[in-house]
N, C-alpha and C. Protein backbone atom coordinates (compact mmCIF):
# COMPACT_ATOMS: atom_id res chain seq x y z
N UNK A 1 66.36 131.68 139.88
CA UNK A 1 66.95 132.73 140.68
C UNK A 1 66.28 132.73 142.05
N UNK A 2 67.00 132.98 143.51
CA UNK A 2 66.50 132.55 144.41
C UNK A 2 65.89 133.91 144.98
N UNK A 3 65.50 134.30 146.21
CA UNK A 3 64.91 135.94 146.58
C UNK A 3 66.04 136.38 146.58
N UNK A 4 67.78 136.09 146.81
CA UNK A 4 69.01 136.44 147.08
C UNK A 4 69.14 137.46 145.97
N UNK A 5 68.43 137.04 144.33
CA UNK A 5 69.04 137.49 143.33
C UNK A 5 70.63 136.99 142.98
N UNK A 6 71.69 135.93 142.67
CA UNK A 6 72.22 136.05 142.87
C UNK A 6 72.42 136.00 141.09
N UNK A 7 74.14 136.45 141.07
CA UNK A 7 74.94 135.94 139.41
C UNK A 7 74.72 134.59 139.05
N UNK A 8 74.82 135.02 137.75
CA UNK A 8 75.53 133.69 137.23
C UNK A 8 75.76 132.52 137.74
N UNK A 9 76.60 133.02 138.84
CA UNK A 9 77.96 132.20 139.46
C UNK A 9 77.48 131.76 140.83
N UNK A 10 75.75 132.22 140.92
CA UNK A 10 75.09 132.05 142.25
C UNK A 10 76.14 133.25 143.48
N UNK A 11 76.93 134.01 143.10
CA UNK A 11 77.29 134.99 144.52
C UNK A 11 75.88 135.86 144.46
N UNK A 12 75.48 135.95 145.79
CA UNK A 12 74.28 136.98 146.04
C UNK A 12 74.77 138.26 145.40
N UNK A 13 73.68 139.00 144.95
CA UNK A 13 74.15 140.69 144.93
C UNK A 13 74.02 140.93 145.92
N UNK A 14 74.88 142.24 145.91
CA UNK A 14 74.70 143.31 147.17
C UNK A 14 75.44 144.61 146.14
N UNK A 15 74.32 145.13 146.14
CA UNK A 15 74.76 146.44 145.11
C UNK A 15 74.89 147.84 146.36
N UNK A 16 75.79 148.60 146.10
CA UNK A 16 75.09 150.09 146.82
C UNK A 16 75.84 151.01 145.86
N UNK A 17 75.31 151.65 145.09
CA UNK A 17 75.37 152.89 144.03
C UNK A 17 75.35 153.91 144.39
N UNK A 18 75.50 154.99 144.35
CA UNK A 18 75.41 156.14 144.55
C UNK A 18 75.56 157.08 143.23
N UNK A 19 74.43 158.24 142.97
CA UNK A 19 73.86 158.68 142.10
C UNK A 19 74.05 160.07 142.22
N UNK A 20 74.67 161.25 141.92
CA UNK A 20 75.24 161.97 142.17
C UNK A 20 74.94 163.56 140.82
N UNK A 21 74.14 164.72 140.75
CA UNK A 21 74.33 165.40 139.92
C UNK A 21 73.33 166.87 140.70
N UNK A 22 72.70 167.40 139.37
CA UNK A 22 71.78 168.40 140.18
C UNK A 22 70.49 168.22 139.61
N UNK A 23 69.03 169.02 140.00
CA UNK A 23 68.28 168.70 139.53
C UNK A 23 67.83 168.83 138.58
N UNK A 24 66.94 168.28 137.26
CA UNK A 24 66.93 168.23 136.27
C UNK A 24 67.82 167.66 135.18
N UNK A 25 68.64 166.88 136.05
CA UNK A 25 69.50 165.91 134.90
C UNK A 25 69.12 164.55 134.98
N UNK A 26 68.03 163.86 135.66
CA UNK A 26 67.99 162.68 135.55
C UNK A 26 68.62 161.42 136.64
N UNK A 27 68.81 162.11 137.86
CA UNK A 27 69.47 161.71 139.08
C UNK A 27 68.67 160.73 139.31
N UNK A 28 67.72 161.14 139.75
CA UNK A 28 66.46 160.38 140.15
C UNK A 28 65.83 159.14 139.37
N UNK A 29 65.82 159.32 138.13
CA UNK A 29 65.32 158.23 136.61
C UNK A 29 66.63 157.35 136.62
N UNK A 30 67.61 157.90 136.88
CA UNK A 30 68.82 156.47 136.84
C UNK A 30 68.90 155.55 137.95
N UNK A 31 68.27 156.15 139.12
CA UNK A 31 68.65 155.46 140.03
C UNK A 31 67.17 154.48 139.98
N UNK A 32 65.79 154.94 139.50
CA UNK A 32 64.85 154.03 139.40
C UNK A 32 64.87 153.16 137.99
N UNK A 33 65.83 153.28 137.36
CA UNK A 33 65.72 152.40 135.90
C UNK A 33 66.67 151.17 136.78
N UNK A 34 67.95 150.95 137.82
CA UNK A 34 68.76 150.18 138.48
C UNK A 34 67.83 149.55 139.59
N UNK A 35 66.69 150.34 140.17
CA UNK A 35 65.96 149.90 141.08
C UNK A 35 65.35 148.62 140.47
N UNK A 36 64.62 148.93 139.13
CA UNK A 36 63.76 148.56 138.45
C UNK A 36 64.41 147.11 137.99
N UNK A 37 65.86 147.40 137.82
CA UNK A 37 66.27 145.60 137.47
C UNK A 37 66.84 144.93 138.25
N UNK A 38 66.88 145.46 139.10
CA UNK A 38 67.30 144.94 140.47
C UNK A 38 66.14 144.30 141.52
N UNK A 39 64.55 144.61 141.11
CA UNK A 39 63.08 144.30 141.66
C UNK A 39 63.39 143.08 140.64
N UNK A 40 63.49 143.41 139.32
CA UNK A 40 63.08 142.34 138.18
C UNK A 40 64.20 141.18 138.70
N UNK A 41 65.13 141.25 138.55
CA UNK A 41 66.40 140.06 139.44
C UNK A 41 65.45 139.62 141.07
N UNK A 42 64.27 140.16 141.55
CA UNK A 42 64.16 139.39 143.05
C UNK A 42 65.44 140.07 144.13
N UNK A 43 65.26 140.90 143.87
CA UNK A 43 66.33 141.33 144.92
C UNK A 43 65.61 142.49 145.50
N UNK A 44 65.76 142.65 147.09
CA UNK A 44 65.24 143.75 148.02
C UNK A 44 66.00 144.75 147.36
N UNK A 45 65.54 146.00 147.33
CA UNK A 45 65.86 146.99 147.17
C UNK A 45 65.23 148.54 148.09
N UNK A 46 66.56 149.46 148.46
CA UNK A 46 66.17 150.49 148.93
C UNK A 46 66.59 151.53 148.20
N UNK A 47 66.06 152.51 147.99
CA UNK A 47 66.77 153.90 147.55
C UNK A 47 65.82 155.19 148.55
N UNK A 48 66.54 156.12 148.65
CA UNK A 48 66.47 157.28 149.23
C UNK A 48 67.70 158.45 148.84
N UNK A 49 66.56 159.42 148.71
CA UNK A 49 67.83 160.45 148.04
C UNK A 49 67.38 162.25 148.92
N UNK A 50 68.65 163.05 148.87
CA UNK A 50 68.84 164.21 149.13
C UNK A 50 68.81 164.82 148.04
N UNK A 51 67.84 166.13 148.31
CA UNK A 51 68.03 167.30 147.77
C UNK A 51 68.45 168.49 148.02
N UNK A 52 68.79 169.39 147.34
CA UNK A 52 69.66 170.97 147.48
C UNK A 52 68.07 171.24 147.63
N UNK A 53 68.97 172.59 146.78
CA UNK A 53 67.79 173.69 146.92
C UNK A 53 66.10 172.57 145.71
N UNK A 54 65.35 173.10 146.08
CA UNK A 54 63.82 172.29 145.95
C UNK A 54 63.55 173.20 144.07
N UNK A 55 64.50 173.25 143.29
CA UNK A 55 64.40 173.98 142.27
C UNK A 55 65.84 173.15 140.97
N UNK A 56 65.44 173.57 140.10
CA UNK A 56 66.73 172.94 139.05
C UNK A 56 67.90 173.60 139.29
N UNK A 57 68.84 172.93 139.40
CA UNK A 57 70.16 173.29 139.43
C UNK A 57 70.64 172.86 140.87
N UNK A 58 69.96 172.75 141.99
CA UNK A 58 69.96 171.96 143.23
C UNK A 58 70.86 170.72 143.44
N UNK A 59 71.82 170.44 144.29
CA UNK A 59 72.37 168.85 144.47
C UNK A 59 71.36 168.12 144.58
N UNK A 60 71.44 167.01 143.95
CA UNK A 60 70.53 165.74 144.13
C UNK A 60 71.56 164.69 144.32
N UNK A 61 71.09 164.09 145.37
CA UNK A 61 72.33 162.64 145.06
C UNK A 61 71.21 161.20 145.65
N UNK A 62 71.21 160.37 144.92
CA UNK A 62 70.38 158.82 145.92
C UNK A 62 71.24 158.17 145.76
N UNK A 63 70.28 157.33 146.85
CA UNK A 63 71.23 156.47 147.34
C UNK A 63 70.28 155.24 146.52
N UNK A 64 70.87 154.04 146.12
CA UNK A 64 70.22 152.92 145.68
C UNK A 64 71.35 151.59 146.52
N UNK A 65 70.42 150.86 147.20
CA UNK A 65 71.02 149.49 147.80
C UNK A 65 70.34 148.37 147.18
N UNK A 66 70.79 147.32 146.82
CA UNK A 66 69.89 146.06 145.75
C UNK A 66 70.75 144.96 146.64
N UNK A 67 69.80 144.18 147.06
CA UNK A 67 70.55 142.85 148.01
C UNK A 67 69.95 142.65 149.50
N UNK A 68 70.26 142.14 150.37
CA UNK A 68 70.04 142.06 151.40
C UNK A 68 70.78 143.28 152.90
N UNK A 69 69.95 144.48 152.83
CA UNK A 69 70.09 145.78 153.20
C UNK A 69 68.89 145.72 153.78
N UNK A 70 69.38 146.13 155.55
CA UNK A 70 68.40 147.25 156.22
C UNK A 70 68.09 148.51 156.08
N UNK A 71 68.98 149.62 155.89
CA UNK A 71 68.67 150.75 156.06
C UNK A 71 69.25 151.38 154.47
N UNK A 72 68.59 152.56 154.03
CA UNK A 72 68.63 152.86 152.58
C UNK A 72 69.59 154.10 152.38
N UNK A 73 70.26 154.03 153.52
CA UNK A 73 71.19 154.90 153.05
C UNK A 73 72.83 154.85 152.74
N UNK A 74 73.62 154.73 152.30
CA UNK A 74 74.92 154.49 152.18
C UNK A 74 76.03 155.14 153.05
N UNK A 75 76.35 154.24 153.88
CA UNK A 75 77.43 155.05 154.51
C UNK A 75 78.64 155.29 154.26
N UNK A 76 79.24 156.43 154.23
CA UNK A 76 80.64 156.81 153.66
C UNK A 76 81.53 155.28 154.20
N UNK A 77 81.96 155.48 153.07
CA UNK A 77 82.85 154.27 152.87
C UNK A 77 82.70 153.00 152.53
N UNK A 78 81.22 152.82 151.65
CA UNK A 78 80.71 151.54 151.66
C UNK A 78 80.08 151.33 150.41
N UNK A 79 79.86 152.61 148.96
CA UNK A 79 79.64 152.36 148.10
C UNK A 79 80.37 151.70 147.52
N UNK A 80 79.99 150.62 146.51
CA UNK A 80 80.66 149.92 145.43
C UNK A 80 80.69 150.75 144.20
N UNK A 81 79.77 151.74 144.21
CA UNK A 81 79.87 152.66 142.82
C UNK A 81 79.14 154.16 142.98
N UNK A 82 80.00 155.21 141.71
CA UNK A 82 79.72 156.77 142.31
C UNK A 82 79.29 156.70 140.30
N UNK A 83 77.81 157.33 140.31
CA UNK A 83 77.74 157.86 139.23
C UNK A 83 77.29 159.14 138.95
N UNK A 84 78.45 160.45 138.76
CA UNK A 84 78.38 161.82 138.59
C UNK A 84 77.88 162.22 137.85
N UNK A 85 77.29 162.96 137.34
CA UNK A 85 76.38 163.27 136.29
C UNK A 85 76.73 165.10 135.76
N UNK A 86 77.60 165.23 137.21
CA UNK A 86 77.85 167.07 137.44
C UNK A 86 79.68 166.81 138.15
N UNK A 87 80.62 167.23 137.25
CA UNK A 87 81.97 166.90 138.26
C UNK A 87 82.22 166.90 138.86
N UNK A 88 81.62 168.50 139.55
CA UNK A 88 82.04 169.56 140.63
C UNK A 88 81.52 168.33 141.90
N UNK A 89 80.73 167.17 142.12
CA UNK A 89 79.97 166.31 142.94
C UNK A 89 80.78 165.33 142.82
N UNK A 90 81.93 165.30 142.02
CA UNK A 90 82.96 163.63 142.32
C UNK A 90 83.49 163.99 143.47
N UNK A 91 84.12 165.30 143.58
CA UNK A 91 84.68 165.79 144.95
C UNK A 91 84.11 165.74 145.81
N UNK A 92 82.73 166.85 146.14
CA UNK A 92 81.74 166.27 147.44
C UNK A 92 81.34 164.94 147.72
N UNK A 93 81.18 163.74 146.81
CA UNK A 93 80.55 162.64 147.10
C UNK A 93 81.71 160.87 147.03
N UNK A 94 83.14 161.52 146.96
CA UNK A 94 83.96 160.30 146.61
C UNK A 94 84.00 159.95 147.38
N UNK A 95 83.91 160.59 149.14
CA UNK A 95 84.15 159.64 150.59
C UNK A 95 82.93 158.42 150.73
N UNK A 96 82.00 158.64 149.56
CA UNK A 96 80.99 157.20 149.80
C UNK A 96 81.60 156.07 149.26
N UNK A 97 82.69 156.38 148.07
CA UNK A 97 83.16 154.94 148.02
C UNK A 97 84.03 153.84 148.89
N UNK A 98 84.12 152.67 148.95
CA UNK A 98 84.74 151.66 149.64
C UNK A 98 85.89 151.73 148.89
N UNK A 99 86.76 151.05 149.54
CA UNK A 99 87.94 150.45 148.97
C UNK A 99 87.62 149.83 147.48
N UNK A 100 88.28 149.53 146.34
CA UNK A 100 88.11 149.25 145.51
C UNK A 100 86.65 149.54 144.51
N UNK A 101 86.08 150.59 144.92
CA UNK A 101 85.00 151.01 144.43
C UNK A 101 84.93 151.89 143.15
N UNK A 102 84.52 152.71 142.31
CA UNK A 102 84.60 152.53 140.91
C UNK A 102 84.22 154.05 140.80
N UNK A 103 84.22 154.94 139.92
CA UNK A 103 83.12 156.10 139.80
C UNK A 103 83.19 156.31 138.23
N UNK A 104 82.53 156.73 137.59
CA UNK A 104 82.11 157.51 136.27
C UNK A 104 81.38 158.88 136.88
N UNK A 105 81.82 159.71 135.97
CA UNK A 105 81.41 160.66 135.70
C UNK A 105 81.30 161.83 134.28
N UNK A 106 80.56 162.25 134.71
CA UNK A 106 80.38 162.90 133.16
C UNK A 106 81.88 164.32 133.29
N UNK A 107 82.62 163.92 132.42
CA UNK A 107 83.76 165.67 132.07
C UNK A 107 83.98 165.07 131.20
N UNK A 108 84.73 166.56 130.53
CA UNK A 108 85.29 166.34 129.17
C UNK A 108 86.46 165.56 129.23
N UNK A 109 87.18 165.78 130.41
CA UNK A 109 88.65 164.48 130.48
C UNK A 109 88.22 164.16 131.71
N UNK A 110 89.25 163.45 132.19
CA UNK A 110 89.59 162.33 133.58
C UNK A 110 89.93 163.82 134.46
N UNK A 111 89.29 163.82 135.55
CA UNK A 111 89.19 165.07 136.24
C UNK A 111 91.07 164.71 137.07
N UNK A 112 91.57 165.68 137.20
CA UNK A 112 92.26 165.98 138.19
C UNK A 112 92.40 165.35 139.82
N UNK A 113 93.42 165.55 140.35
CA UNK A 113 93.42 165.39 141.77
C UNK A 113 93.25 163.45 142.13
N UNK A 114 94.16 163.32 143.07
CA UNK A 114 94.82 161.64 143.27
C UNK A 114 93.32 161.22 143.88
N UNK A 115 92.70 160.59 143.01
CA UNK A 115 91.71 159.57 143.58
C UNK A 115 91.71 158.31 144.06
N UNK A 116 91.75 157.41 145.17
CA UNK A 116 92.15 156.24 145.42
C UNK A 116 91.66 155.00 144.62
N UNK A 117 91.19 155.76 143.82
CA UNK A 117 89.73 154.11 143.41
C UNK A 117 89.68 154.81 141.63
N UNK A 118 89.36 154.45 141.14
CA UNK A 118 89.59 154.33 139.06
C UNK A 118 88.17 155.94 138.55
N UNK A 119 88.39 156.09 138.40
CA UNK A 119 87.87 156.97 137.70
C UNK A 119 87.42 157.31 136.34
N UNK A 120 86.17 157.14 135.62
CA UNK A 120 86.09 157.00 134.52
C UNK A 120 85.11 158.25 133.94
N UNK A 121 85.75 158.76 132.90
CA UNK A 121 84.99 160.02 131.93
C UNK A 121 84.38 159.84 130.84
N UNK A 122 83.92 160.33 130.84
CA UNK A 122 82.98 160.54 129.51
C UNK A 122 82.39 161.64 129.83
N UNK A 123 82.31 163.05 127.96
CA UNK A 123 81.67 164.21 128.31
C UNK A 123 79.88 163.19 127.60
N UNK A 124 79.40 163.21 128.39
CA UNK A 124 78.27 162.70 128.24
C UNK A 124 76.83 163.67 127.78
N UNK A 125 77.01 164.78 128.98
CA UNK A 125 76.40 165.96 128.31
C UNK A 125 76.47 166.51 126.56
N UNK A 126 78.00 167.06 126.72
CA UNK A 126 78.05 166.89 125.18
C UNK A 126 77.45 165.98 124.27
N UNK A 127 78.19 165.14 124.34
CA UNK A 127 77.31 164.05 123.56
C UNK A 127 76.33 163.77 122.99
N UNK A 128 75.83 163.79 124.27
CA UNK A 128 73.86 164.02 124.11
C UNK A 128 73.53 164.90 123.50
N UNK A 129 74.11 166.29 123.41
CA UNK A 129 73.72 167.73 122.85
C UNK A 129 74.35 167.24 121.30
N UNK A 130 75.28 167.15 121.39
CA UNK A 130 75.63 166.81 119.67
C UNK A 130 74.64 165.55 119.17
N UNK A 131 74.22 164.08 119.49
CA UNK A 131 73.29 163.67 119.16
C UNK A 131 71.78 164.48 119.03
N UNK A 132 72.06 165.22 119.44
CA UNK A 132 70.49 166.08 119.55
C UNK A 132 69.22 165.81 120.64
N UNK A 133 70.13 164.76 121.54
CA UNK A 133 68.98 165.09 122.29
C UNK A 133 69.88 165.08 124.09
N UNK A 134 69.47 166.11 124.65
CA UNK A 134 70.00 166.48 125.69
C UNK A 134 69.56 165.77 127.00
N UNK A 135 68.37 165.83 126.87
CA UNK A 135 68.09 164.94 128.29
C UNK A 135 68.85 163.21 128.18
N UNK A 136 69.15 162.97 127.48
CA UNK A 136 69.88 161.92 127.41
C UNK A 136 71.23 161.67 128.19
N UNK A 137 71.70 162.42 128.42
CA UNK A 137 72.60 162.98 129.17
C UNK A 137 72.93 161.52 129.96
N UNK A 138 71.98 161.61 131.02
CA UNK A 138 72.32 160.53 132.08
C UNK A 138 72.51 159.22 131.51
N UNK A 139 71.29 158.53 130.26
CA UNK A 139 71.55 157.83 129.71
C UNK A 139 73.33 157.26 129.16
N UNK A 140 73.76 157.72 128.54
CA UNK A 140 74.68 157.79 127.67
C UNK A 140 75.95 157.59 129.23
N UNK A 141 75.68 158.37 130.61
CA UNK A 141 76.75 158.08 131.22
C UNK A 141 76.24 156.20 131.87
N UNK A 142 74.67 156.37 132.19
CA UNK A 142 75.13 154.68 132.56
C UNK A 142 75.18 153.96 131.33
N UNK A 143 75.15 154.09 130.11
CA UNK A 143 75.93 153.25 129.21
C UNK A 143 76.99 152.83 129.18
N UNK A 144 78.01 154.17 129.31
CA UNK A 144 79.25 153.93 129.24
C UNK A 144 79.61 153.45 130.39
N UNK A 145 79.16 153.60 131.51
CA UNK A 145 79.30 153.10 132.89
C UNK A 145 79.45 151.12 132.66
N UNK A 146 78.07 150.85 132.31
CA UNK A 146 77.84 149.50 132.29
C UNK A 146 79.13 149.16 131.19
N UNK A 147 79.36 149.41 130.14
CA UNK A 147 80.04 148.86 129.14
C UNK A 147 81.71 148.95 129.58
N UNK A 148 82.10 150.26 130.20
CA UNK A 148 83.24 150.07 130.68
C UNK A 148 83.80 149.13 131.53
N UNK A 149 83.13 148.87 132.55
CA UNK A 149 82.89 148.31 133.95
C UNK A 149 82.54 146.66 133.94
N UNK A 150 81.53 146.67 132.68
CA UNK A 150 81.31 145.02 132.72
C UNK A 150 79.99 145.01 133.91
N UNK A 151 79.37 143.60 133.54
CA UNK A 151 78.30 143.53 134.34
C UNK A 151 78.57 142.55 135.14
N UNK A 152 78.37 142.27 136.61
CA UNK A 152 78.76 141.42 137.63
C UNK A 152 78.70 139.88 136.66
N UNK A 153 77.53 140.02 135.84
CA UNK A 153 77.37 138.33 135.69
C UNK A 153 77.58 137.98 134.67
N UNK A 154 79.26 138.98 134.30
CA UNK A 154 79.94 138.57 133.22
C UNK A 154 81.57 138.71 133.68
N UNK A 155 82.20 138.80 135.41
CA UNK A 155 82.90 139.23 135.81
C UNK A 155 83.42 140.38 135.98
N UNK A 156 81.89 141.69 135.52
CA UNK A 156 82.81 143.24 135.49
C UNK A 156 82.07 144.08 137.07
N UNK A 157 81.82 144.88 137.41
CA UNK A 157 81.36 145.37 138.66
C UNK A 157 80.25 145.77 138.75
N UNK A 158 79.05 145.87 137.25
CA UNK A 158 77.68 146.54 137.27
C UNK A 158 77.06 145.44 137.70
N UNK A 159 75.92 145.53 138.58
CA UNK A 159 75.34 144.12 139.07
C UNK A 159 74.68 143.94 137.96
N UNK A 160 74.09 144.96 136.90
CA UNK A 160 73.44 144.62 135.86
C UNK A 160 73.60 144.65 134.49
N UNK A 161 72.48 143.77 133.74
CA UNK A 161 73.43 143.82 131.98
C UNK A 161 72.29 144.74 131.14
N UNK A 162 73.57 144.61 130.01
CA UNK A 162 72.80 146.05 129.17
C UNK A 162 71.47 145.96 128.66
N UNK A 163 71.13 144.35 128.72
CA UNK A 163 70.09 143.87 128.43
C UNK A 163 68.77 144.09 129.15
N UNK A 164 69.00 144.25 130.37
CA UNK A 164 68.29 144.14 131.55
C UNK A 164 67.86 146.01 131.77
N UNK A 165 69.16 146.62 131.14
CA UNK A 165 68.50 147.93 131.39
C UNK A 165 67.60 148.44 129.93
N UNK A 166 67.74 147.75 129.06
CA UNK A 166 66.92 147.94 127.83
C UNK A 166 65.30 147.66 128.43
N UNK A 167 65.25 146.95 128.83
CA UNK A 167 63.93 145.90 128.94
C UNK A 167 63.38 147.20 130.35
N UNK A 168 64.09 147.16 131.05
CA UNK A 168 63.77 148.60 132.31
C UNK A 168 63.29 149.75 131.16
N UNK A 169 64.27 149.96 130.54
CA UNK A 169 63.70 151.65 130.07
C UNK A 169 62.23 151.29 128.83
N UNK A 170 62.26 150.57 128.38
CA UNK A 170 61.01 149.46 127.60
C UNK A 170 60.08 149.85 128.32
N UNK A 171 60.18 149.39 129.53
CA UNK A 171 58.93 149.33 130.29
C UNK A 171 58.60 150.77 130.73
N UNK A 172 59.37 151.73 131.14
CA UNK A 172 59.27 153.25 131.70
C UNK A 172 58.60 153.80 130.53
N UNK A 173 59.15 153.11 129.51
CA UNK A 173 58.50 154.12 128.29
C UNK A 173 57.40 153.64 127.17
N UNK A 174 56.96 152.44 127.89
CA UNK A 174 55.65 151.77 126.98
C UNK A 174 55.03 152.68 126.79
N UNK A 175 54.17 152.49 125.08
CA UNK A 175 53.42 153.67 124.51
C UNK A 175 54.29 154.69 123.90
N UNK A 176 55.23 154.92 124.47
CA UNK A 176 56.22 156.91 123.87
C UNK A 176 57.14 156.32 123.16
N UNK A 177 56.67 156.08 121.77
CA UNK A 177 57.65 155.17 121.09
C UNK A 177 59.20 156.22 120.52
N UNK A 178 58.84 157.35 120.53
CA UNK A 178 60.11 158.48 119.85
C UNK A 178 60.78 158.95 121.66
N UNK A 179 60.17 158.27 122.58
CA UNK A 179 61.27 158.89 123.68
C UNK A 179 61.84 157.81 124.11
N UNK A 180 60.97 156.48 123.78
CA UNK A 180 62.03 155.13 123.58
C UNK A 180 63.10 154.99 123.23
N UNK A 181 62.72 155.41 121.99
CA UNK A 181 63.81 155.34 120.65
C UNK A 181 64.91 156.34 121.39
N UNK A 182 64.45 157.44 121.65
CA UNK A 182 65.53 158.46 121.92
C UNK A 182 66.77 157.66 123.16
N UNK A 183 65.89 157.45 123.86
CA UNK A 183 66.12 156.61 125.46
C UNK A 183 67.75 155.26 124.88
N UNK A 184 67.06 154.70 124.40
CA UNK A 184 67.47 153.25 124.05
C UNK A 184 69.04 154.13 122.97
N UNK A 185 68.83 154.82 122.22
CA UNK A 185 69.96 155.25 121.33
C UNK A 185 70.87 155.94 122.20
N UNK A 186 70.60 156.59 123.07
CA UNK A 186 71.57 157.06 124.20
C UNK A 186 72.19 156.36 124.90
N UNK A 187 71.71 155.68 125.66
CA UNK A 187 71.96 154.32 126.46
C UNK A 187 73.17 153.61 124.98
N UNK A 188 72.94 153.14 124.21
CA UNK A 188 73.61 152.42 123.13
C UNK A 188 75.04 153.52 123.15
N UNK A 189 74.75 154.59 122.90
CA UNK A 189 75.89 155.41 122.28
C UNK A 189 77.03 155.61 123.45
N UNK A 190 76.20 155.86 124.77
CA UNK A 190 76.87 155.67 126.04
C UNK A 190 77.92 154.00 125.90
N UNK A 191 77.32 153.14 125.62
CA UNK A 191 78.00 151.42 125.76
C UNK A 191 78.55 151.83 124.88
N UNK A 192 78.78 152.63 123.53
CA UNK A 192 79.99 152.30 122.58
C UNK A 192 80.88 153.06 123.00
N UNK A 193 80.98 154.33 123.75
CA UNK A 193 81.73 154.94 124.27
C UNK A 193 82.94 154.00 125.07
N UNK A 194 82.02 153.52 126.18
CA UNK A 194 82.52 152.78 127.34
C UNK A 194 83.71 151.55 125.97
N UNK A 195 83.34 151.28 125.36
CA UNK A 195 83.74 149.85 125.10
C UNK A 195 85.54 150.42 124.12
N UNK A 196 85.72 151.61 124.16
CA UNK A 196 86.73 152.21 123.28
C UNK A 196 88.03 151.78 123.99
């Protein structure tokens, strides 16, 4: 693999994500578990993120760029991907996607209102709460994210594979073997979702 990071198929990445919920759901941990395999691939990476109010329940949104990027912030109209975590934020944050750009988000259905670009649901929250464990939440949406979507270096749009985010959350959670476990079963339950 060269510093480019590139696929499979040798095309360079050039990722720009956008991470989207409030505080205390895990905004922040998704966008450094993508950082994290996106360092491990050799690829530059930037992220920078906004906050609401400095308390839980606050907008949080980052920005994550993986590839050859100067500046770490995403400019409207140039994300390749929107991951919501809170609905009411597909609306404030859809002008970051590009043309053909992608979003998941966590609702109980496919939200309302003509979106130009695909839109994908999953109640993920739920989920997590009926598995029993809630902070999982975010987990379970980039599961289903990656599994719906496909991973670039299998022809689908995630620059990364499910493999690659196992081995990321592995490492976040060396030693905490029951928040592993918890971690890794969310993430899983999220990919079987996606794959329906």
């Amino acid at each position: 693999m060269t510093a480019e990071g590139p696929t499979r198929d040798g095309t360079p990445v050039r990722a720009q994500i956008l991470v989207s919920g409030v505080g205390g759901q895990g905004v922040l941990f998704v966008t450094r578990l993508l950082a994290d395999v996106a360092i491990g691939r050799g690829l530059n990476v930037l992220t920078s993120e906004t906050h609401g109010m400095a308390q839980r329940g606050g907008v949080v949104v980052s920005h994550l760029k993986a590839g050859d990027f100067q500046s770490p912030l995403i400019r409207e109209g140039h994300a390749d991907g929107l991951i919501v975590l809170r609905e009411e934020n597909l609306t404030a944050h859809c002008r970051f996607l590009s043309p053909g750009g992608w979003a998941v988000v966590c609702a109980r259905e496919a939200p309302g209102g003509k979106f130009p670009f695909p839109v994908h649901a999953v109640d993920s929250e739920g989920i997590a709460q009926r598995a029993g464990n809630p902070q999982g939440a975010n987990l379970v949406l980039l599961g289903f994210a990656l599994a719906r979507l496909g991973a670039a270096d299998d022809g689908g749009k995630v620059f990364c594979t499910a493999q690659e985010l196992r081995e990321a959350i592995a490492r976040r959670f060396e030693g905490r073997r029951a928040l592993l476990a918890a971690s890794l079963e969310a993430l899983d339950l999220g990919m079987s979702l996606g794959k329906r």
